[in-house]
PDB file of N, CA and C in Angstrom:
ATOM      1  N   UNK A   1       0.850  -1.170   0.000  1.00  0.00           N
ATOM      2  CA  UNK A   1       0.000   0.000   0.000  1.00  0.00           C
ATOM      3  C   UNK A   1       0.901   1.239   0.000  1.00  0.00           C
ATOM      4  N   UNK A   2       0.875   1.776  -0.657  1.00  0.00           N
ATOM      5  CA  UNK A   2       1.230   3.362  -0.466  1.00  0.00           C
ATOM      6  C   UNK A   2       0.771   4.507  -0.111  1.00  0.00           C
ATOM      7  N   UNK A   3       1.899   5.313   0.648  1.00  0.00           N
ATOM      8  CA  UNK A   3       2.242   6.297   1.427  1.00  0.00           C
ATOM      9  C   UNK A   3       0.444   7.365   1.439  1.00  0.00           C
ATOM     10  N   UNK A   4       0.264   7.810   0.222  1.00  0.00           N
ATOM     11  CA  UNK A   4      -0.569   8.376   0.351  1.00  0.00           C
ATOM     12  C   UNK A   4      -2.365   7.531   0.754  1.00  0.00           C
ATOM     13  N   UNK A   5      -2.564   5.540   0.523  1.00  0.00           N
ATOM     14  CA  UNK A   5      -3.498   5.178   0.469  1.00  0.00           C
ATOM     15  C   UNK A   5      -3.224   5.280   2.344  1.00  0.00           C
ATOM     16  N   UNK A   6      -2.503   4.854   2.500  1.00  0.00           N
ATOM     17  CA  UNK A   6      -1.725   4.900   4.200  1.00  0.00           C
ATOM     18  C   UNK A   6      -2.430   6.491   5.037  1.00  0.00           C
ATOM     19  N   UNK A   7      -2.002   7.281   4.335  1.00  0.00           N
ATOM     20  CA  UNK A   7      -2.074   8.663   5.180  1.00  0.00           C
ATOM     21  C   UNK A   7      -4.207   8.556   4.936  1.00  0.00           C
ATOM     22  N   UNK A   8      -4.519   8.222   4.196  1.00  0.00           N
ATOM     23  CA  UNK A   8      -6.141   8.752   3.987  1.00  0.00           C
ATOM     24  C   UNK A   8      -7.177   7.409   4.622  1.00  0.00           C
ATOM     25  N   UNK A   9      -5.617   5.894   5.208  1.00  0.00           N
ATOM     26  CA  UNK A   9      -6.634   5.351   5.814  1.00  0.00           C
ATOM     27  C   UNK A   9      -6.171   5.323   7.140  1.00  0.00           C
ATOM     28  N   UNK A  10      -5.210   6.431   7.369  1.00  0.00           N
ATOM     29  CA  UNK A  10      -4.984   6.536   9.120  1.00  0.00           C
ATOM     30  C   UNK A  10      -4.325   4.858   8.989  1.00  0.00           C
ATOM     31  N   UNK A  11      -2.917   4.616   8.411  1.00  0.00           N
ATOM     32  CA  UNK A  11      -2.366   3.335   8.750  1.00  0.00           C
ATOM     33  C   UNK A  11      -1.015   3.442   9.048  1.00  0.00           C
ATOM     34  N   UNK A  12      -0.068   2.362   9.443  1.00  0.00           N
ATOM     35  CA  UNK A  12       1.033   2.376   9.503  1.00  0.00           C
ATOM     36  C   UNK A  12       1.630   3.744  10.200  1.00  0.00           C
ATOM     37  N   UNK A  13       2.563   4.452   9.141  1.00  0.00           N
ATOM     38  CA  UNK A  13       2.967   5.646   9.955  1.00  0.00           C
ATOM     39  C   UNK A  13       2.097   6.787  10.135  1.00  0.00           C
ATOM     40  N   UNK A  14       0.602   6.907   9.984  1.00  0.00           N
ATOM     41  CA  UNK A  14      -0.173   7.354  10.041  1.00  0.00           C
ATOM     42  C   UNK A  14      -1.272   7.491  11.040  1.00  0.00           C
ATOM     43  N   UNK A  15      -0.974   5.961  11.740  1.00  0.00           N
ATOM     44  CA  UNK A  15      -1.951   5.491  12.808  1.00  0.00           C
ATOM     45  C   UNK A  15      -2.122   6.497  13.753  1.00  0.00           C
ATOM     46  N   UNK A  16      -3.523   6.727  14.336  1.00  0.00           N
ATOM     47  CA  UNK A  16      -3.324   8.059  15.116  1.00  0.00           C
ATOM     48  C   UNK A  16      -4.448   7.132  16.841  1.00  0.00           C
ATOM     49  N   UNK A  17      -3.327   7.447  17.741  1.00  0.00           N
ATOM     50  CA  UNK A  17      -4.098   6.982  19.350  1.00  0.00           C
ATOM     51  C   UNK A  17      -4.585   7.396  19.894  1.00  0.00           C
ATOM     52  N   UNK A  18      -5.463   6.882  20.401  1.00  0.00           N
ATOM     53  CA  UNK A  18      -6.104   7.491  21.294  1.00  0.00           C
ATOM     54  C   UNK A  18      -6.459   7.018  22.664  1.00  0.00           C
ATOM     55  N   UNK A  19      -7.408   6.974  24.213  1.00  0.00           N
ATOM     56  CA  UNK A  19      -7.485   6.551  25.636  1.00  0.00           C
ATOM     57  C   UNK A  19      -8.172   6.573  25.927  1.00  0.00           C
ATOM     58  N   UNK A  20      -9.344   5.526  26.274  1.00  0.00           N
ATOM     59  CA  UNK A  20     -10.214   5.990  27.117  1.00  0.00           C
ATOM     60  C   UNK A  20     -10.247   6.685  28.457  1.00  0.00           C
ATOM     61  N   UNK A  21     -11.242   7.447  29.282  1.00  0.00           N
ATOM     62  CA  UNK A  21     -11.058   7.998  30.468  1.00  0.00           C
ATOM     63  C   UNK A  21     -12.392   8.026  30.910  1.00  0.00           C
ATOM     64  N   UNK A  22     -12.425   8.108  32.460  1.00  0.00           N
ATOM     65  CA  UNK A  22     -13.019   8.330  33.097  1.00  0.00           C
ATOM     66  C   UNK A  22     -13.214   9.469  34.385  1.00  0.00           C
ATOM     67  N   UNK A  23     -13.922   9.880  34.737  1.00  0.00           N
ATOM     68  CA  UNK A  23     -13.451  10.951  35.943  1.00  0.00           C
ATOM     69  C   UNK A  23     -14.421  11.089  37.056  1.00  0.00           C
ATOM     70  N   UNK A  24     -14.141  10.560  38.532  1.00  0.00           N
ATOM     71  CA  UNK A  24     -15.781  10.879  39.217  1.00  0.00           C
ATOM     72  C   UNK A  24     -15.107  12.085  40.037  1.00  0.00           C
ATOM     73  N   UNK A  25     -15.882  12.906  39.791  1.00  0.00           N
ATOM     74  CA  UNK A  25     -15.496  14.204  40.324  1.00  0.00           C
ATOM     75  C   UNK A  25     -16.374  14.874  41.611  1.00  0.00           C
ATOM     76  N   UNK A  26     -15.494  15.156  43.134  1.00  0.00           N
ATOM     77  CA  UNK A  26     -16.255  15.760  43.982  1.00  0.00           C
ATOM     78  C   UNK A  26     -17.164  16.732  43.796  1.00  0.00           C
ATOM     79  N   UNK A  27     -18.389  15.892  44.647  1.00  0.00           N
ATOM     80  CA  UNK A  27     -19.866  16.681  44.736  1.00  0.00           C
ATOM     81  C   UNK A  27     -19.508  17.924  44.742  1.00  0.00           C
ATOM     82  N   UNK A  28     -20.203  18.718  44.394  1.00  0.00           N
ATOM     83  CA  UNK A  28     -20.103  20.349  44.986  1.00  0.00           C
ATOM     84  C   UNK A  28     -19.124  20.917  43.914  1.00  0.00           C
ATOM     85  N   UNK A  29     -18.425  20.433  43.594  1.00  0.00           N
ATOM     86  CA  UNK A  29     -17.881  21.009  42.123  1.00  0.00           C
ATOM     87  C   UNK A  29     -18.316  21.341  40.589  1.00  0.00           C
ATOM     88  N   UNK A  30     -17.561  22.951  40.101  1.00  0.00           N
ATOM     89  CA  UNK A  30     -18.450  23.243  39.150  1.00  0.00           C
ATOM     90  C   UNK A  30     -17.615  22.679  37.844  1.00  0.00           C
ATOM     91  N   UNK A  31     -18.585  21.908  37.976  1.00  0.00           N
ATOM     92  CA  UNK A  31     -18.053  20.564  36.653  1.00  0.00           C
ATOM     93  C   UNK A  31     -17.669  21.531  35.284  1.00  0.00           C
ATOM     94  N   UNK A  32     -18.060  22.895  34.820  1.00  0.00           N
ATOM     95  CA  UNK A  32     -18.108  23.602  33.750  1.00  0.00           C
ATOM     96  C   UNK A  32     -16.331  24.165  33.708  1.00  0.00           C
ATOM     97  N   UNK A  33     -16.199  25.047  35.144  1.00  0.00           N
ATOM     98  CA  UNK A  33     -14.552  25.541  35.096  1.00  0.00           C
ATOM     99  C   UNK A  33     -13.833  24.221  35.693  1.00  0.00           C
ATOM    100  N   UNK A  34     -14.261  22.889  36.234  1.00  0.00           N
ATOM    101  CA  UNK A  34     -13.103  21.970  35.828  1.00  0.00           C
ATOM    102  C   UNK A  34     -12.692  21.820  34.345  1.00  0.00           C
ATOM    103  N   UNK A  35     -13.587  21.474  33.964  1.00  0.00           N
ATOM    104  CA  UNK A  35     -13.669  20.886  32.491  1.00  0.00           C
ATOM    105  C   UNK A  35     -13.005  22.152  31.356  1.00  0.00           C
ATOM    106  N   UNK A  36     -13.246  23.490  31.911  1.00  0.00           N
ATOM    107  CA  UNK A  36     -12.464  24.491  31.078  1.00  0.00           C
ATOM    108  C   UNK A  36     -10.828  24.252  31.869  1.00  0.00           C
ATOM    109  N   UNK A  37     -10.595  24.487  32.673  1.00  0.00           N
ATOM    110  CA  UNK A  37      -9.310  24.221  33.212  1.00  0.00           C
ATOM    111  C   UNK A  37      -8.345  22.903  32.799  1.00  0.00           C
ATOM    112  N   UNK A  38      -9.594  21.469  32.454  1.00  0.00           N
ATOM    113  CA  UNK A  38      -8.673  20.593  31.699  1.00  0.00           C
ATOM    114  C   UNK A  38      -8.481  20.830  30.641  1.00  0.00           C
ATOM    115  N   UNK A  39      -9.546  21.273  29.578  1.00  0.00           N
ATOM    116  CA  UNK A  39      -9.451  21.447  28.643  1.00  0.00           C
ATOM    117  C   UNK A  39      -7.983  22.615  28.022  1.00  0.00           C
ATOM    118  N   UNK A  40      -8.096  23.514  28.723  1.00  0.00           N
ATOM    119  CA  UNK A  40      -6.733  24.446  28.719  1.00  0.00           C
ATOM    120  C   UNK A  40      -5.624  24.212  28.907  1.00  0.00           C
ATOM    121  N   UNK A  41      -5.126  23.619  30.696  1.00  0.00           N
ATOM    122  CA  UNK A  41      -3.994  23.571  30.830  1.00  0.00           C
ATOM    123  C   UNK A  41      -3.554  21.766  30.712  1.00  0.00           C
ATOM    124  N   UNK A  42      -4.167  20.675  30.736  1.00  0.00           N
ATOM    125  CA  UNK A  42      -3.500  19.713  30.139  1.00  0.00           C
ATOM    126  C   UNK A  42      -4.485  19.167  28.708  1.00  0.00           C
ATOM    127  N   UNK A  43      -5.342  19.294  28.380  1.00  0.00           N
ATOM    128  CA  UNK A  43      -5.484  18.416  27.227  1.00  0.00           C
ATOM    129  C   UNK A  43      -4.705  19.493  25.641  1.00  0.00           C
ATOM    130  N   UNK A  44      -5.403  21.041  25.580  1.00  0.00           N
ATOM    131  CA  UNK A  44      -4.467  21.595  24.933  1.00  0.00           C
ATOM    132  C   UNK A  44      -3.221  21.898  24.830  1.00  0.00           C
ATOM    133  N   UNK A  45      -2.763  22.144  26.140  1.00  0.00           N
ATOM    134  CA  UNK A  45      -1.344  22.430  26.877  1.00  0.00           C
ATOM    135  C   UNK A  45      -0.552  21.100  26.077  1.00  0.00           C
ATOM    136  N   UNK A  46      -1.475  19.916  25.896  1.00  0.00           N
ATOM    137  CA  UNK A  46      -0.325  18.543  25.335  1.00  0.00           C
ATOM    138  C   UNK A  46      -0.407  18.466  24.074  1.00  0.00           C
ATOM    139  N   UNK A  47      -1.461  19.472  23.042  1.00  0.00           N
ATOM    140  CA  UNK A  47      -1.507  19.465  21.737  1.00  0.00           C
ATOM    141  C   UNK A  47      -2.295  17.907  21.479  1.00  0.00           C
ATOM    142  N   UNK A  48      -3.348  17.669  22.207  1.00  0.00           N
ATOM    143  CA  UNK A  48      -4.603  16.529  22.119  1.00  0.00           C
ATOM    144  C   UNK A  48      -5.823  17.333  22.138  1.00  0.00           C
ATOM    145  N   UNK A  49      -6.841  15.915  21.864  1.00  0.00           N
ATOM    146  CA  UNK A  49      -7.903  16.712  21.840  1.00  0.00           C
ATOM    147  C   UNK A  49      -8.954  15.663  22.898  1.00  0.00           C
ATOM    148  N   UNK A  50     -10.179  15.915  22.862  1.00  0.00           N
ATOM    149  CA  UNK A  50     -11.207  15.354  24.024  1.00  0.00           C
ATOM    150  C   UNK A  50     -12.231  15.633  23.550  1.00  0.00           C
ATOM    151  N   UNK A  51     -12.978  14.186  23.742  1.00  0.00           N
ATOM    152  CA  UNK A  51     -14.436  14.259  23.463  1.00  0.00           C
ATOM    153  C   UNK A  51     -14.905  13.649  24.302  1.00  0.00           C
ATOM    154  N   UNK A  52     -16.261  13.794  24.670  1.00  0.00           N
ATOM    155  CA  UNK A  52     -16.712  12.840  25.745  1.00  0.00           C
ATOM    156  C   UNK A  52     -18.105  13.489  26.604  1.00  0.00           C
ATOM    157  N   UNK A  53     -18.624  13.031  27.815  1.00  0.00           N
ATOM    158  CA  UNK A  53     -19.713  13.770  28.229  1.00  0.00           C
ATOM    159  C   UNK A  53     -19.736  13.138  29.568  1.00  0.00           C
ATOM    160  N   UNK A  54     -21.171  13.351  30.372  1.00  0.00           N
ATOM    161  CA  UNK A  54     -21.224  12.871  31.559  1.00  0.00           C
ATOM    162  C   UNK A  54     -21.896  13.925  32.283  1.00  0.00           C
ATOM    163  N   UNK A  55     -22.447  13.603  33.906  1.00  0.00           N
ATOM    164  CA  UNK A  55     -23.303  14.218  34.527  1.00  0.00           C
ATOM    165  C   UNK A  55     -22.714  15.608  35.831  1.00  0.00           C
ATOM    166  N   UNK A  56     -22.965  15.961  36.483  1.00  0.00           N
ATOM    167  CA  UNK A  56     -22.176  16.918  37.553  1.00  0.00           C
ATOM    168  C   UNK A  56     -21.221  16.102  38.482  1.00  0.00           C
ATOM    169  N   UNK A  57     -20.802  14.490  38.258  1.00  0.00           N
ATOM    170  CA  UNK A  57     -20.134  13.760  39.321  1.00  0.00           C
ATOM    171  C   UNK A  57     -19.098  12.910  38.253  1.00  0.00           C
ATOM    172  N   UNK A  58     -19.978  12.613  36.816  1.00  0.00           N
ATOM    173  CA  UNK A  58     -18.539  11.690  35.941  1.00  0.00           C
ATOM    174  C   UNK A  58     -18.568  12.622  34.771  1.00  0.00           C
ATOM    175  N   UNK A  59     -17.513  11.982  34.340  1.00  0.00           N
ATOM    176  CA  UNK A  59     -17.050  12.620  32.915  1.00  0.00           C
ATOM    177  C   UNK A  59     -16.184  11.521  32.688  1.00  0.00           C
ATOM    178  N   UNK A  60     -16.731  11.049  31.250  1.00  0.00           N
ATOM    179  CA  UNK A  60     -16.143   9.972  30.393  1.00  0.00           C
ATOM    180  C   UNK A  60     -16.504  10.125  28.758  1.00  0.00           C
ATOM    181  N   UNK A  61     -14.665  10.022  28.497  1.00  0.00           N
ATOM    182  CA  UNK A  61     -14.724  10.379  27.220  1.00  0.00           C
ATOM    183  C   UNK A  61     -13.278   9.698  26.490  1.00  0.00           C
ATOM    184  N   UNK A  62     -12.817   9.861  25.542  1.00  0.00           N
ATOM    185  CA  UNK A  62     -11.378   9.815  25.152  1.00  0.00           C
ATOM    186  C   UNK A  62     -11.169  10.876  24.479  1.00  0.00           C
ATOM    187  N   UNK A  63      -9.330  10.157  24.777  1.00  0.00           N
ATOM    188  CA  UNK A  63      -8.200  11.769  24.651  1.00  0.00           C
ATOM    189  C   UNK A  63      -7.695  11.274  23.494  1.00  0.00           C
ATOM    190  N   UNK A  64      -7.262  12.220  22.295  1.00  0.00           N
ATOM    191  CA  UNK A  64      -6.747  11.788  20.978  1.00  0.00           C
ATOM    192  C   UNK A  64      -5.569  12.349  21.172  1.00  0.00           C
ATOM    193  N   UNK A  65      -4.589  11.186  21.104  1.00  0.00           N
ATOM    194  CA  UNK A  65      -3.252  11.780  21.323  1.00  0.00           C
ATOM    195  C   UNK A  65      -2.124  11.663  20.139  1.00  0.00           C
ATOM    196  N   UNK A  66      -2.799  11.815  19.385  1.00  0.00           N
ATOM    197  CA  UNK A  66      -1.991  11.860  17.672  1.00  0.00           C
ATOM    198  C   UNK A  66      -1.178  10.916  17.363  1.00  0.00           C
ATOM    199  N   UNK A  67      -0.544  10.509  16.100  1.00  0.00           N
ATOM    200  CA  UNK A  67       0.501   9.597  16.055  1.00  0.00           C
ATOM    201  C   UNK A  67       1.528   8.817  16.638  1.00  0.00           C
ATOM    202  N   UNK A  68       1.992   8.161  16.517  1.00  0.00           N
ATOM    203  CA  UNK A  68       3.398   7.260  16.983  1.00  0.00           C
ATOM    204  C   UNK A  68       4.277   8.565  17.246  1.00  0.00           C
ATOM    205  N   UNK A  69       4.671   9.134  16.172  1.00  0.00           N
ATOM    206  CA  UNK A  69       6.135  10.332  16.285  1.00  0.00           C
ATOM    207  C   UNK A  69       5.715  11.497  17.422  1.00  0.00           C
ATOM    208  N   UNK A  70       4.347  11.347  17.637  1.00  0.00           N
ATOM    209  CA  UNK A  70       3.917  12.443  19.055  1.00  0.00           C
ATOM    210  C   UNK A  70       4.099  12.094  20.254  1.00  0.00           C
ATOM    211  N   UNK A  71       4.599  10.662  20.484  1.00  0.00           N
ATOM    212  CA  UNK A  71       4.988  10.183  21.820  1.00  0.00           C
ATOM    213  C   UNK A  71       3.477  10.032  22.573  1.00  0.00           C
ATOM    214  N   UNK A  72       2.428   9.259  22.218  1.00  0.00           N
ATOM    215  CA  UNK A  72       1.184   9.184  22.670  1.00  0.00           C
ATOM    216  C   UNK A  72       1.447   9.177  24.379  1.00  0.00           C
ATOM    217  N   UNK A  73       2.455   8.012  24.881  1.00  0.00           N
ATOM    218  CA  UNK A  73       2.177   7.389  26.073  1.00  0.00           C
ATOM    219  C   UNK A  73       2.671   8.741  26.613  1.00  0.00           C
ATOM    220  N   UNK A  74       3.514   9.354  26.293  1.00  0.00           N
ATOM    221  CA  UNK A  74       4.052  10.568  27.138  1.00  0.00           C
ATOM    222  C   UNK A  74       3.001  11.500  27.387  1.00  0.00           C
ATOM    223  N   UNK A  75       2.201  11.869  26.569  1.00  0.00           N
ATOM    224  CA  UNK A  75       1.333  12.631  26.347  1.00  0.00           C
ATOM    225  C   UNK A  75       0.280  12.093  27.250  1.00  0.00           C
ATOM    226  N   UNK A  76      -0.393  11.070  27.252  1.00  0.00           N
ATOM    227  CA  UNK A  76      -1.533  10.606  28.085  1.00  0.00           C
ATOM    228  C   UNK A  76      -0.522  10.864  29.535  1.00  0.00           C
ATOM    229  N   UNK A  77       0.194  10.500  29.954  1.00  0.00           N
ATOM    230  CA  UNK A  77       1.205  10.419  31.264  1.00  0.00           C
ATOM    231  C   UNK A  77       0.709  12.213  31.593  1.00  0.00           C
ATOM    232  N   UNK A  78       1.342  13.187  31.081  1.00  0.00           N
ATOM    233  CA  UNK A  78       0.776  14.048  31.703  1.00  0.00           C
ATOM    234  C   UNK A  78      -0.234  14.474  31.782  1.00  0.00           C
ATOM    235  N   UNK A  79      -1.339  14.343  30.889  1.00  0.00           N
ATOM    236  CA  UNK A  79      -2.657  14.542  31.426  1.00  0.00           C
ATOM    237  C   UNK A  79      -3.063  13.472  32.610  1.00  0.00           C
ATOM    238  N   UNK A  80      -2.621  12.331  32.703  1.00  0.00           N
ATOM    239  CA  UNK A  80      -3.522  11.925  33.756  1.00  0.00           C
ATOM    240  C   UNK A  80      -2.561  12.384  35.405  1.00  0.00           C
ATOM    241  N   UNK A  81      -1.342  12.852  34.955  1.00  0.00           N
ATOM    242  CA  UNK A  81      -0.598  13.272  36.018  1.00  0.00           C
ATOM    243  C   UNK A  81      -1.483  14.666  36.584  1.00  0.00           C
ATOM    244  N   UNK A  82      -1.672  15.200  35.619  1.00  0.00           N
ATOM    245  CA  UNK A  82      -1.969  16.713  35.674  1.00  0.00           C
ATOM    246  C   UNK A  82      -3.989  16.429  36.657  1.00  0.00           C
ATOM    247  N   UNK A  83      -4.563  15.883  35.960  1.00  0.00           N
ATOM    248  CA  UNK A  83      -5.816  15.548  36.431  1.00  0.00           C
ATOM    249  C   UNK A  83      -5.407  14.765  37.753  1.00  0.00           C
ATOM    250  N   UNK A  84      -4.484  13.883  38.149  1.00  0.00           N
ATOM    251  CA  UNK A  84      -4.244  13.797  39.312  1.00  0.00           C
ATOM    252  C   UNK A  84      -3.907  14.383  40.676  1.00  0.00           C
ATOM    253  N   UNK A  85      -3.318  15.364  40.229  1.00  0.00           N
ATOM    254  CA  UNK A  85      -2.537  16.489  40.928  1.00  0.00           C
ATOM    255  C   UNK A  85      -4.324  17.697  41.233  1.00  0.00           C
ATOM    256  N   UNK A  86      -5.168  17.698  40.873  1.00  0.00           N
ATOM    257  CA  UNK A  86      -6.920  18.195  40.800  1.00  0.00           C
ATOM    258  C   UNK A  86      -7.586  17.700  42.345  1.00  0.00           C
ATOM    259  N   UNK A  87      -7.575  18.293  43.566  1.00  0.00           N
ATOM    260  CA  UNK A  87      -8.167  17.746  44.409  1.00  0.00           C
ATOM    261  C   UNK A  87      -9.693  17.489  44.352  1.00  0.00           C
ATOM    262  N   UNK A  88     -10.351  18.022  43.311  1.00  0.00           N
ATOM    263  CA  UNK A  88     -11.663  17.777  43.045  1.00  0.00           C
ATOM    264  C   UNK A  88     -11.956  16.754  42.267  1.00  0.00           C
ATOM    265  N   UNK A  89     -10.649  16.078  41.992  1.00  0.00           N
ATOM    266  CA  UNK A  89     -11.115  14.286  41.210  1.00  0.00           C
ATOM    267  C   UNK A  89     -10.829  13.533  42.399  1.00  0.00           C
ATOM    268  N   UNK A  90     -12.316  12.637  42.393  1.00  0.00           N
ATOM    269  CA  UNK A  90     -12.207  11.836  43.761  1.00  0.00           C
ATOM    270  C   UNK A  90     -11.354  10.182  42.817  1.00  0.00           C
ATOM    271  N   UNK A  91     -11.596  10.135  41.808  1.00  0.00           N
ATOM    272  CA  UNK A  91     -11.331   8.790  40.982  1.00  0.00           C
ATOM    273  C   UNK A  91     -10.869   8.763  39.964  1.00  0.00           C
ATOM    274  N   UNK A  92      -9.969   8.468  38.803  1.00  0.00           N
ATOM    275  CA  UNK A  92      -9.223   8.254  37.623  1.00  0.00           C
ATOM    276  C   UNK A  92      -9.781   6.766  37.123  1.00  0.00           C
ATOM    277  N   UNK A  93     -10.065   6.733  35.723  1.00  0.00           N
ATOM    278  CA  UNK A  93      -9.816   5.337  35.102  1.00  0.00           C
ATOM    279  C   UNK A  93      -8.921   5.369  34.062  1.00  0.00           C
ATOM    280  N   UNK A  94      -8.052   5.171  33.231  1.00  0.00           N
ATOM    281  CA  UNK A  94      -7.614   4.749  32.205  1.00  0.00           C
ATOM    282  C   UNK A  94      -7.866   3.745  31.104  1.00  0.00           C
ATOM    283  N   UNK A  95      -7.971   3.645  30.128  1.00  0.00           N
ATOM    284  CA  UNK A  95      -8.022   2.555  29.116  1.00  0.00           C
ATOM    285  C   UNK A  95      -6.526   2.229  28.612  1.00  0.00           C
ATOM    286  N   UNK A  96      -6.552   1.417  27.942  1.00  0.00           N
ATOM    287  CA  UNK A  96      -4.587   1.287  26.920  1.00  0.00           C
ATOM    288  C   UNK A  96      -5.028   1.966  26.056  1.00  0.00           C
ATOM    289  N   UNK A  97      -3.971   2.161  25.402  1.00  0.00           N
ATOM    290  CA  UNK A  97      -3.499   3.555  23.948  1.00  0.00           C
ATOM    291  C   UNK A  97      -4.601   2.547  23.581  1.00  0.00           C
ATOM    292  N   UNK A  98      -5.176   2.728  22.202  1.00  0.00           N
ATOM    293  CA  UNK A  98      -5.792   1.985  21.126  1.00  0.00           C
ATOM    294  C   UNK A  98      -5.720   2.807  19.762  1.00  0.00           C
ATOM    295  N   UNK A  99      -5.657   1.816  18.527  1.00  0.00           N
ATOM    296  CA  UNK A  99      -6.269   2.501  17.267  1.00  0.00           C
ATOM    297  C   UNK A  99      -7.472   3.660  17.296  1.00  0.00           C
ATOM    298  N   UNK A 100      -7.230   5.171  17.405  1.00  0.00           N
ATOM    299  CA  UNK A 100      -8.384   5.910  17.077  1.00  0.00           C
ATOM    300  C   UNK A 100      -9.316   5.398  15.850  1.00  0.00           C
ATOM    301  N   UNK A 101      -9.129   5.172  14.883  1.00  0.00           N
ATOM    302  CA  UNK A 101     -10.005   5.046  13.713  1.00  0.00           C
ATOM    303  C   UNK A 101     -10.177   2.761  14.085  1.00  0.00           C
ATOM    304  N   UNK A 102      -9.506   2.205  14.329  1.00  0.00           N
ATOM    305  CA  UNK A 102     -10.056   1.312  13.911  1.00  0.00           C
ATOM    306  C   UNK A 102     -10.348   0.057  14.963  1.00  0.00           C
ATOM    307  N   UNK A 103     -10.015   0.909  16.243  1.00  0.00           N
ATOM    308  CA  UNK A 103     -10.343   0.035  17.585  1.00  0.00           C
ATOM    309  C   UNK A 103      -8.967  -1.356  17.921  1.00  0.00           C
ATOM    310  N   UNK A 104      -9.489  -1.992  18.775  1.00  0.00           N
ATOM    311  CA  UNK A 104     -10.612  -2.126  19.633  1.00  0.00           C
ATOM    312  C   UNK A 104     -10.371  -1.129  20.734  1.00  0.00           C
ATOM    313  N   UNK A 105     -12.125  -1.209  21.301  1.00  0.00           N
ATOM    314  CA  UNK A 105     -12.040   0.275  22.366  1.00  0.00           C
ATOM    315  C   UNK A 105     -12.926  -0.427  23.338  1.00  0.00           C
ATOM    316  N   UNK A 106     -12.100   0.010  24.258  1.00  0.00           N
ATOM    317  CA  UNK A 106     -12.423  -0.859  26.055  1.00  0.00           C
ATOM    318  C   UNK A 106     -13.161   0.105  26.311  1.00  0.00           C
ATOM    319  N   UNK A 107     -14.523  -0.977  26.697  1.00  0.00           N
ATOM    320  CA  UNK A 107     -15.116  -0.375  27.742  1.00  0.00           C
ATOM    321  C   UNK A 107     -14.345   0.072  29.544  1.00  0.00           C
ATOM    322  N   UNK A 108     -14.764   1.438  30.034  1.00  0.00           N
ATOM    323  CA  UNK A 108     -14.352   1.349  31.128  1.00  0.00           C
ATOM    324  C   UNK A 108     -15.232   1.744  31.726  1.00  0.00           C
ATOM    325  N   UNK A 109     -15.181   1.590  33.253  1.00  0.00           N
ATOM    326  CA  UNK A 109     -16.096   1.847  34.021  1.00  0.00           C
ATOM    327  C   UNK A 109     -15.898   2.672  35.169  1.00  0.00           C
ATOM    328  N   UNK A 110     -15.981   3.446  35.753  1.00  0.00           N
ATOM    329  CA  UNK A 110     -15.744   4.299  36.976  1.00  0.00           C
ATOM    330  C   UNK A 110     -16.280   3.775  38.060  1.00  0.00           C
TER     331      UNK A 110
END
């Protein structure tokens, strides 16, 4: 296959990762400026992105942490360092890296 069928099916040196996550976050917190504060200082701050949803206590979604040459695992490492270091997360889950485009994608559970 070549370079360019590669780049348009997200393969080989193209493959792009991504993580599942989870988050149960202390009652009484305003789930809106957590979620701007992750969104700012670690999910943009690492040049990823986040999708995901959840109620005023979870938030579950995955983090797209771009290619092989972006150092995925490094990249997930400080966001979940950074969300750790958050005294208003009572809980963390993680998933393993996985294929963004072509799976498999773990269920997780909080």
């Amino acid at each position: 296959m070549n370079k360019r069928i590669r780049r348009k099916k997200c393969l080989g040196e193209f493959k792009e990762f991504c993580a599942p996550i989870a988050l149960k976050i202390t009652a009484g917190t305003d789930m809106e400026e957590f979620l701007n504060a992750l969104l700012t200082e670690a999910i943009e701050a690492n040049e990823c992105c986040l999708g995901g949803g959840g109620d005023d206590e979870v938030f579950e979604g995955f983090i797209e942490l771009g290619n092989a040459k972006d150092k995925p695992e490094e990249k997930l490492e400080k966001v979940v360092n950074w969300i750790k270091s958050r005294s208003e997360v009572e809980k963390i889950v993680t998933g393993r890296l996985t294929d963004a485009w072509y799976g498999p994608f773990d269920e997780i559970e909080i």
